[in-house]
C-alpha atoms as a PDB file:
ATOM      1  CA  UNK A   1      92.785  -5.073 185.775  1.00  0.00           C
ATOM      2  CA  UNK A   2      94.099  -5.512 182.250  1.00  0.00           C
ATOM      3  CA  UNK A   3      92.348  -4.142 179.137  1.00  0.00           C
ATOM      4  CA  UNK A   4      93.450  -3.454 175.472  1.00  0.00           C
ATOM      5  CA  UNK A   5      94.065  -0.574 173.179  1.00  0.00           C
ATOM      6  CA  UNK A   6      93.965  -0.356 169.679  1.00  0.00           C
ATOM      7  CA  UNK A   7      97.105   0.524 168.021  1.00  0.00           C
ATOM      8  CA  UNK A   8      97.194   1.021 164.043  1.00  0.00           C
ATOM      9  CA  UNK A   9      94.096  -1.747 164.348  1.00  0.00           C
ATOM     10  CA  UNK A  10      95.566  -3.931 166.132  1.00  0.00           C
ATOM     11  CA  UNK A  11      94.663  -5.285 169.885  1.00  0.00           C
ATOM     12  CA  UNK A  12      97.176  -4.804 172.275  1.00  0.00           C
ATOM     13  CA  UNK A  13      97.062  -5.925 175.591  1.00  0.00           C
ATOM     14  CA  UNK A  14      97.710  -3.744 178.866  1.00  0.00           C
ATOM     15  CA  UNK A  15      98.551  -4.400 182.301  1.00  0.00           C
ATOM     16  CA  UNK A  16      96.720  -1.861 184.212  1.00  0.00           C
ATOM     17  CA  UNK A  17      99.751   1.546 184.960  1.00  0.00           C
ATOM     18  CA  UNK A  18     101.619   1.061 181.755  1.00  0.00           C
ATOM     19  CA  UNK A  19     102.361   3.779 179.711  1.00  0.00           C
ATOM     20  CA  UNK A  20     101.257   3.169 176.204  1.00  0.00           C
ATOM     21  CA  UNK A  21     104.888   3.100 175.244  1.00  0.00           C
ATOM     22  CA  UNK A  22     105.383   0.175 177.956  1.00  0.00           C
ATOM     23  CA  UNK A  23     102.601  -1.740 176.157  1.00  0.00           C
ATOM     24  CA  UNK A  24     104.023  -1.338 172.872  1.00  0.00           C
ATOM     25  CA  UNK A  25     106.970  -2.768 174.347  1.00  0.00           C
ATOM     26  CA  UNK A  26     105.582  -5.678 176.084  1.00  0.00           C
ATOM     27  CA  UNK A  27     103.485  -6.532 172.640  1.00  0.00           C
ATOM     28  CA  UNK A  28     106.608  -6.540 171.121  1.00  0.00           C
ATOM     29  CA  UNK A  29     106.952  -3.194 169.298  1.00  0.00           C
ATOM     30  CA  UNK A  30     109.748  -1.999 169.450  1.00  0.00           C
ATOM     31  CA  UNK A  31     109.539   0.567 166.725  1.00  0.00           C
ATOM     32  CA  UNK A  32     106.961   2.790 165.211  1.00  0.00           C
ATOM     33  CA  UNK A  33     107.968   5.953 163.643  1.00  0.00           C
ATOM     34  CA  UNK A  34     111.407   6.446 161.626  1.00  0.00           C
ATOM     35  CA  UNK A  35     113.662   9.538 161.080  1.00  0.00           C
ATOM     36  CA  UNK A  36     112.604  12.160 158.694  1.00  0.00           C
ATOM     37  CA  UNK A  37     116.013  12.172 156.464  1.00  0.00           C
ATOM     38  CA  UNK A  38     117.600   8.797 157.069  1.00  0.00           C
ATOM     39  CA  UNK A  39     114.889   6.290 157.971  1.00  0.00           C
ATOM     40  CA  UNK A  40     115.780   5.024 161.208  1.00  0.00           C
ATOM     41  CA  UNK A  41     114.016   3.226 162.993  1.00  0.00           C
ATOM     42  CA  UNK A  42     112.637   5.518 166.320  1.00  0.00           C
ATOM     43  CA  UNK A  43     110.437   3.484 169.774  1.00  0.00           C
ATOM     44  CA  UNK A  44     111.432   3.831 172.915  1.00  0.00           C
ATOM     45  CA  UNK A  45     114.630   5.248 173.786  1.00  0.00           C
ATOM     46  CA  UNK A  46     115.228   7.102 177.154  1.00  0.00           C
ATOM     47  CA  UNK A  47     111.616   5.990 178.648  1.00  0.00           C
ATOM     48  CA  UNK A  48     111.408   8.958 180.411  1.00  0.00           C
ATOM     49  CA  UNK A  49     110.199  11.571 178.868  1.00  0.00           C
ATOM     50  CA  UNK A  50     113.351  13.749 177.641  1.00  0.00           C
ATOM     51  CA  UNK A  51     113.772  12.744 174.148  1.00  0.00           C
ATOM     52  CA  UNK A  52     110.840  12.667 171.686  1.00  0.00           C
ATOM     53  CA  UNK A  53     111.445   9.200 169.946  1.00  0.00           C
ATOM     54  CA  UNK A  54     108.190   7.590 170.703  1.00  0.00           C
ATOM     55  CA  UNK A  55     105.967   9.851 169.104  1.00  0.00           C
ATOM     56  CA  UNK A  56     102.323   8.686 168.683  1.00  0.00           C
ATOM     57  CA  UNK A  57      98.789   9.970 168.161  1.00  0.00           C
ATOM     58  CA  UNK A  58      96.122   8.971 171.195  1.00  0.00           C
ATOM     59  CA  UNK A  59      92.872   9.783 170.836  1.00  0.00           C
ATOM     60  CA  UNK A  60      93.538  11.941 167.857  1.00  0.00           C
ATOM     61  CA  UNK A  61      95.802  14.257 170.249  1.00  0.00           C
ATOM     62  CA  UNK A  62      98.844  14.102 167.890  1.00  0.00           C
ATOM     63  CA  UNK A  63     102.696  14.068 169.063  1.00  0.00           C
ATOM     64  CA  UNK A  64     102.462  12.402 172.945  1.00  0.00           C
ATOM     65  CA  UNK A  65     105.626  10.952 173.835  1.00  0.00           C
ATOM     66  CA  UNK A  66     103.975   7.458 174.414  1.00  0.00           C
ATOM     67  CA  UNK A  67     107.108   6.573 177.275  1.00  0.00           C
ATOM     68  CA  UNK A  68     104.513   8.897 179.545  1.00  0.00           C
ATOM     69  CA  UNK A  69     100.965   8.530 178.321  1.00  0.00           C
ATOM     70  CA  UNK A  70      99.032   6.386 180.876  1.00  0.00           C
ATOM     71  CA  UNK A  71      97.083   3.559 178.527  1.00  0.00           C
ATOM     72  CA  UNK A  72      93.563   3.652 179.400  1.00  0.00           C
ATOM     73  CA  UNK A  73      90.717   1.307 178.394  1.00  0.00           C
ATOM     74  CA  UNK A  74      89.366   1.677 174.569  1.00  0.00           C
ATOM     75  CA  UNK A  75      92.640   4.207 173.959  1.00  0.00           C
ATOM     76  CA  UNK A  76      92.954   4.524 170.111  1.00  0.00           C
ATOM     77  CA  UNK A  77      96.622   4.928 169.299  1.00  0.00           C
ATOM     78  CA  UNK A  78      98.469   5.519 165.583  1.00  0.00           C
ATOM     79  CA  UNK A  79     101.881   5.604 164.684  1.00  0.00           C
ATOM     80  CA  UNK A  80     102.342   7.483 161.295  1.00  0.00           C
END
């Protein structure tokens, strides 16, 4: 079954088991969030849940490592 979520407002289509991260990724976001002192660019980086690069808020829980959130129907996702 696939679905969408919302991310920052915008649709983004799931395939039913993907992380939200993996979504994100198949959408074509590759970035979301930046470093604090230097600006970098921060998405997905090990996948796996051992570094804390893909940072987002679901549901209004804040700071899930996206990379091992399961996307779920009507999820509400934001990025800053």
């Amino acid at each position: 079954m696939n679905f969408e979520i919302t991310v920052d407002g915008r649709a983004v289509p799931v395939v039913a088991g993907q992380s939200v991260g993996a979504a994100l990724h198949a959408a074509g976001i590759t970035s979301w969030r930046s470093t604090r002192h230097e600006g970098r660019p921060r998405g997905l980086f090990c996948g796996i849940g051992v570094c804390f690069d893909c940072l987002v808020t679901v549901n209004g829980r804040e700071s899930q490592r996206a990379c091992l959130v399961r996307a779920r129907p009507g999820d509400e996702v934001t990025t800053s």
